[in-house]
Protein backbone atom coordinates (compact mmCIF):
# COMPACT_ATOMS: atom_id res chain seq x y z
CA UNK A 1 4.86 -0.49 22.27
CA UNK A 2 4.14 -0.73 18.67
CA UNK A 3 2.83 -3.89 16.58
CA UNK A 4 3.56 -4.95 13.09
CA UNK A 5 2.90 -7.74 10.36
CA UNK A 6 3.68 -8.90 7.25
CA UNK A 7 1.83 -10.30 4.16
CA UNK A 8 2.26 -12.10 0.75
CA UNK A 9 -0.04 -12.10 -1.86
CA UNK A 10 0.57 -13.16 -5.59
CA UNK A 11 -0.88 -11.42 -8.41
CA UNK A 12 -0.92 -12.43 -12.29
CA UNK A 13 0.33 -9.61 -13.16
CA UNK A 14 4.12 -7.93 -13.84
CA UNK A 15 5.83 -5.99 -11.33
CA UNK A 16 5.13 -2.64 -13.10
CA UNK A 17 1.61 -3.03 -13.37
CA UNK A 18 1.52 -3.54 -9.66
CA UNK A 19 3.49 -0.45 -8.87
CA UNK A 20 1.61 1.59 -10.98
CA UNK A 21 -1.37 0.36 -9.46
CA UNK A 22 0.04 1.43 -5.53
CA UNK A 23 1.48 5.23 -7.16
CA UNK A 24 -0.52 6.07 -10.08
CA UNK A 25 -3.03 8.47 -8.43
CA UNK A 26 -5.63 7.93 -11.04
CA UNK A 27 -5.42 4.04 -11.28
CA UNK A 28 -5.41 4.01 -7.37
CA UNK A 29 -8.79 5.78 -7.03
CA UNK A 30 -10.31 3.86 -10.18
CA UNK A 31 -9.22 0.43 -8.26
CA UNK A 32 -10.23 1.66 -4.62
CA UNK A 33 -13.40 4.22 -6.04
CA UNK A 34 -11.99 6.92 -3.84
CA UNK A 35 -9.94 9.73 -4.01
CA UNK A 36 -5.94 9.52 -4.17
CA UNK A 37 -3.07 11.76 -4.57
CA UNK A 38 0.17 10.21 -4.89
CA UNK A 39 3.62 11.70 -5.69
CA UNK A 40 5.62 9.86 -7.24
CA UNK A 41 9.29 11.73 -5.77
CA UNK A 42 10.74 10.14 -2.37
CA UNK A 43 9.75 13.06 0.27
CA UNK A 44 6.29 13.54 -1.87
CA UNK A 45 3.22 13.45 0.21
CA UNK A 46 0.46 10.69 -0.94
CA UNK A 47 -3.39 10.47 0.43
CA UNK A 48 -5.58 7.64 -0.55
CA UNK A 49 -9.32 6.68 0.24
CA UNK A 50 -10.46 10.13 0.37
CA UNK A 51 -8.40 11.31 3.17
CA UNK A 52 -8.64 8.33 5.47
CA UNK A 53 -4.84 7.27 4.62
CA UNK A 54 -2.20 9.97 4.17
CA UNK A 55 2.13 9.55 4.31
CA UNK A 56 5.06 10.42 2.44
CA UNK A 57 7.13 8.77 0.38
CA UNK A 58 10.37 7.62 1.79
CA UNK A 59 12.09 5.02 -0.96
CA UNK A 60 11.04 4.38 -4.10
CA UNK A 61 12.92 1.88 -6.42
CA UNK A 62 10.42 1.37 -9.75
CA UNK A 63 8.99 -1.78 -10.01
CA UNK A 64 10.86 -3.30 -6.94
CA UNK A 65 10.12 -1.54 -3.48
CA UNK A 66 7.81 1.08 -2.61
CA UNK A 67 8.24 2.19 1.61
CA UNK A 68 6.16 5.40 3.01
CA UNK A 69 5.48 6.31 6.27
CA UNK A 70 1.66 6.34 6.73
CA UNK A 71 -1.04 6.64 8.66
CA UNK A 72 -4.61 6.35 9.32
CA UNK A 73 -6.67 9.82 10.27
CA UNK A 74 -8.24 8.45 13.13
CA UNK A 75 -4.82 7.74 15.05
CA UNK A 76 -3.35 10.00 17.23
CA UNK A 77 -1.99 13.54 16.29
CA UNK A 78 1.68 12.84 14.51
CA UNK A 79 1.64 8.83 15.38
CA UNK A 80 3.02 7.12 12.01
CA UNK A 81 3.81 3.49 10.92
CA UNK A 82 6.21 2.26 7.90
CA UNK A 83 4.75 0.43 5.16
CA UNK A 84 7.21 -1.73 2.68
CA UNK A 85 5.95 -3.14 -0.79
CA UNK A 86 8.03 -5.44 -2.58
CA UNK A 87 7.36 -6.46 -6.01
CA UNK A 88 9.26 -10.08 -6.79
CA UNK A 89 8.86 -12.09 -10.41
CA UNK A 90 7.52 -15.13 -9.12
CA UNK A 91 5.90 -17.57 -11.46
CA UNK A 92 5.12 -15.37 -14.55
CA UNK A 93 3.78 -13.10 -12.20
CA UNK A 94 4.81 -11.26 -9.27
CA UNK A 95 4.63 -12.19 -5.91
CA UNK A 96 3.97 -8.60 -3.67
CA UNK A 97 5.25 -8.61 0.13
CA UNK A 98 4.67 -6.21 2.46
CA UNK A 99 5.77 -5.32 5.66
CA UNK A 100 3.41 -2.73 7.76
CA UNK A 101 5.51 -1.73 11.23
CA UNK A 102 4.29 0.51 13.77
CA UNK A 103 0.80 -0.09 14.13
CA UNK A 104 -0.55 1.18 17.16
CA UNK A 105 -0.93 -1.89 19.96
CA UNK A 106 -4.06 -3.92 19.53
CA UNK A 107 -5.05 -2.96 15.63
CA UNK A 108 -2.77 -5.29 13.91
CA UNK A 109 -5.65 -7.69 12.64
CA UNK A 110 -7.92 -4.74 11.70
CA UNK A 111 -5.30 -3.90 9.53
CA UNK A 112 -4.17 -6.97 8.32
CA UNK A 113 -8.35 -7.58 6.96
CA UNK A 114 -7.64 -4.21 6.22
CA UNK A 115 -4.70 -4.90 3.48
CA UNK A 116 -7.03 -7.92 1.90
CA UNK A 117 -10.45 -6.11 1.79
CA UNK A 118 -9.12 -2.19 0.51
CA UNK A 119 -6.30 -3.72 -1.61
CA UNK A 120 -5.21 -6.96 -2.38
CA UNK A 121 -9.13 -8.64 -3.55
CA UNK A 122 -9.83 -4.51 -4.86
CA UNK A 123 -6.37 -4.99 -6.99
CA UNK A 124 -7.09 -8.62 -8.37
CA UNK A 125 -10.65 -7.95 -9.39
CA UNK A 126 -8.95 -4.68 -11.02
CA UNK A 127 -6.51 -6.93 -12.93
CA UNK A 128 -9.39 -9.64 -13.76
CA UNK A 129 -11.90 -6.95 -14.83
């Protein structure tokens, strides 16, 4: 059995700044000071915080929906979960839900922390900065 959550976060920012935050490989390692390689082609391979996340790229609609199939290294051999982003104008700013589904039993609040330590505060002190 797998587990899965969702989140919502809202950032002062436009849609396209978000989403080149999450696939620009250079603004992804200057906001998360680590590593990243992102392609930016559905069926491109992406790794992020210096090899601890890696996944492919399985829809990408600019500025509106980013979904990959990812994983953390530590998990078993071949085990993968689906992550969703979805960028929504919201209140002069966008409004950023995502879906993680998948998770291996038992780690869905390590990952949820996860989401609001690595990204969401990394991302809004990026914006603020």
């Amino acid at each position: 059995m797998t587990a899965f959550f969702e989140q919502t976060f809202y950032f002062d920012a436009p849609a396209h700044t978000l989403y080149e935050m999450l696939m620009d490989s250079e603004v992804h390692a200057e906001f998360t000071n680590s590593r990243a390689e992102i392609s930016r082609e559905v069926g491109g391979n992406f790794v992020a915080y210096d090899g601890y996340i890696t996944g492919t790229n399985l829809e990408l609609v600019p500025d509106q929906k980013i979904v990959q199939r990812w994983r953390a290294v530590d998990w078993p051999e071949d085990y993968y979960s689906v992550v969703t982003f979805t960028f929504i104008a919201q209140n002069g700013g966008t409004r950023l839900d995502l879906t993680h589904t998948g998770l291996p039993d038992g780690t869905e609040e390590e990952f949820k922390q996860g989401w609001i330590e690595n990204y969401w505060e990394p991302m809004k002190a990026f914006l603020e900065g």
